[in-house]
Protein backbone atom coordinates (compact mmCIF):
# COMPACT_ATOMS: atom_id res chain seq x y z
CA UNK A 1 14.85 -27.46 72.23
CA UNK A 2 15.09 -29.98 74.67
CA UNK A 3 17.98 -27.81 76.97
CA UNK A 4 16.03 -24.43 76.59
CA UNK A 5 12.79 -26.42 78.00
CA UNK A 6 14.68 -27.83 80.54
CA UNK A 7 16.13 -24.08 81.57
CA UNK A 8 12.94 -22.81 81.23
CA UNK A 9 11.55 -26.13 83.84
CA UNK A 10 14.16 -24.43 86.05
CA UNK A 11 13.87 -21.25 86.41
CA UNK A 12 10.13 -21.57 86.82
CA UNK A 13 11.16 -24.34 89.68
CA UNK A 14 13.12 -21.37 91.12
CA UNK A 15 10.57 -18.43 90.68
CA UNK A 16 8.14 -21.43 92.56
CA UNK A 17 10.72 -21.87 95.58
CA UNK A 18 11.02 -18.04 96.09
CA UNK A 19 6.75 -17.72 96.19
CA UNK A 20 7.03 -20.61 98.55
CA UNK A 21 9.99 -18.31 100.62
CA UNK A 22 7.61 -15.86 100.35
CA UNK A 23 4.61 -17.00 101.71
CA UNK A 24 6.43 -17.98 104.74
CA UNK A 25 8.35 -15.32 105.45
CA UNK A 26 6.49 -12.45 104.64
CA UNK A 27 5.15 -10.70 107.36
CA UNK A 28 0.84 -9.36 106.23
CA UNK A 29 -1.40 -11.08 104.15
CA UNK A 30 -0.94 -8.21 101.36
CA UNK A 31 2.66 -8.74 101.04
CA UNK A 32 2.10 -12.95 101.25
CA UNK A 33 -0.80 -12.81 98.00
CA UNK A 34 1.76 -10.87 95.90
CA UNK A 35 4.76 -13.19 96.81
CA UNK A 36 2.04 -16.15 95.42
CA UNK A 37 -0.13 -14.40 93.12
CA UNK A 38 3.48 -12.78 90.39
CA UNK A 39 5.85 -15.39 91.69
CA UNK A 40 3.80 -18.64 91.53
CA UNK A 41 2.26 -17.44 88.12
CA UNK A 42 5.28 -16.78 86.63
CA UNK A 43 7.06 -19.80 87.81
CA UNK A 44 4.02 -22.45 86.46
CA UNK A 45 4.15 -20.82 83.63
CA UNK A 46 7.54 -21.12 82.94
CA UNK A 47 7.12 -24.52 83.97
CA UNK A 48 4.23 -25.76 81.78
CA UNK A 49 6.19 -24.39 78.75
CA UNK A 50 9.57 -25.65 79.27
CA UNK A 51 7.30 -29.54 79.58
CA UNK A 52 6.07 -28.16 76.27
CA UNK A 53 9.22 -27.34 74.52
CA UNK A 54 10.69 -30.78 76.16
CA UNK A 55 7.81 -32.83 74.10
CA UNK A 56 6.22 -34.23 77.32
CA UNK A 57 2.77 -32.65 76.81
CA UNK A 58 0.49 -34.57 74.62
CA UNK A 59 -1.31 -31.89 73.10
CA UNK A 60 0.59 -28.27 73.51
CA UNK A 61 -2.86 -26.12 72.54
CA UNK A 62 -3.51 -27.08 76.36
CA UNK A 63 -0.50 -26.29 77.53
CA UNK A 64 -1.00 -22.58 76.16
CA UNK A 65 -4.79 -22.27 77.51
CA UNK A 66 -3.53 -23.11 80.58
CA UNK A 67 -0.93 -20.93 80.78
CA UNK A 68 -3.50 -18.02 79.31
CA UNK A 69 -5.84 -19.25 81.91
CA UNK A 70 -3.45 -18.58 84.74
CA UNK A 71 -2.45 -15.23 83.38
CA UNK A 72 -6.32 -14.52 83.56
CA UNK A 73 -7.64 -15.43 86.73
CA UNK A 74 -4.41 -15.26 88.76
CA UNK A 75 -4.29 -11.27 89.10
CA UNK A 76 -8.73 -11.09 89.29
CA UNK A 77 -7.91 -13.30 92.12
CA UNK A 78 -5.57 -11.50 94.10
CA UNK A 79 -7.52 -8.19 93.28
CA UNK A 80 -10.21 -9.50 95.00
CA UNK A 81 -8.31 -10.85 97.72
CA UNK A 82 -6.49 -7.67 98.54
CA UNK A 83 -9.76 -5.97 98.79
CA UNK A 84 -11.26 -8.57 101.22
CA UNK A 85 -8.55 -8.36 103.43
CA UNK A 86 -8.61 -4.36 103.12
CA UNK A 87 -12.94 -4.76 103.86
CA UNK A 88 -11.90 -7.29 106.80
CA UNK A 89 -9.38 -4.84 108.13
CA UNK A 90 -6.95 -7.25 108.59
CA UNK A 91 -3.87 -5.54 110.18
CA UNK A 92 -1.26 -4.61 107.99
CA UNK A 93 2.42 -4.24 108.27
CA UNK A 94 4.19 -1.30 108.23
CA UNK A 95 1.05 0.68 108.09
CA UNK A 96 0.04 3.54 111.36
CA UNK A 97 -2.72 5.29 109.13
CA UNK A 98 -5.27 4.33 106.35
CA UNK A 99 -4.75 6.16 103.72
CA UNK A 100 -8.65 5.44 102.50
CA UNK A 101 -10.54 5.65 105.58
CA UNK A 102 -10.98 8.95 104.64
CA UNK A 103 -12.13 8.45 101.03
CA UNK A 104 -15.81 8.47 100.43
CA UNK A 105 -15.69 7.55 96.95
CA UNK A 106 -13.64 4.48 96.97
CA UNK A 107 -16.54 2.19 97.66
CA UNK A 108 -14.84 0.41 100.66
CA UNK A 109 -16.31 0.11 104.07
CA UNK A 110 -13.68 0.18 106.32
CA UNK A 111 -14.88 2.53 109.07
């Protein structure tokens, strides 16, 4: 148990480094929140359980609300990040026409 936590520790250390790549070197804020938001939750997770399967958590039950927690709020969160950034019309990469400026029923106000 101890060498699959310690892989796990690993590649959730890697899946980290490559949100922290990504934050830096993607170019729009879009592109930067998914880099944090699938990478970064993936990678903590991986890490809190591989310190569970190594026996250095206490009590595991918190180890697996936290990692239940993060699967929770992580994606709300970037939801409503992407839309503030869409509502703040913060430029976007890659991107010569809205595709929703036009849409009257998407409840965004970004005219």
């Amino acid at each position: 148990m101890t060498v699959l936590g310690l892989i796990l520790m690993g590649a959730g250390v890697l899946f980290l480094l490559v949100a922290a790549i990504g934050l830096v070197r993607l170019p729009d804020a879009l592109q930067r929140m998914h880099s944090a938001t699938k990478a970064g939750t993936l990678g903590t997770a991986l890490v809190i359980l591989g310190a569970m399967l190594t026996g250095e958590v206490a009590r595991p039950q918190s180890g697996l609300l936290t990692i239940i927690f993060l699967l929770v709020t992580l994606p709300l969160g970037a939801q409503l990040l992407g839309r503030a950034t869409y509502v703040a019309r913060t430029p976007l990469e890659g991107l010569e026409d809205d595709p929703l400026a036009e849409d009257e029923g998407s409840g965004l106000t970004r005219k």
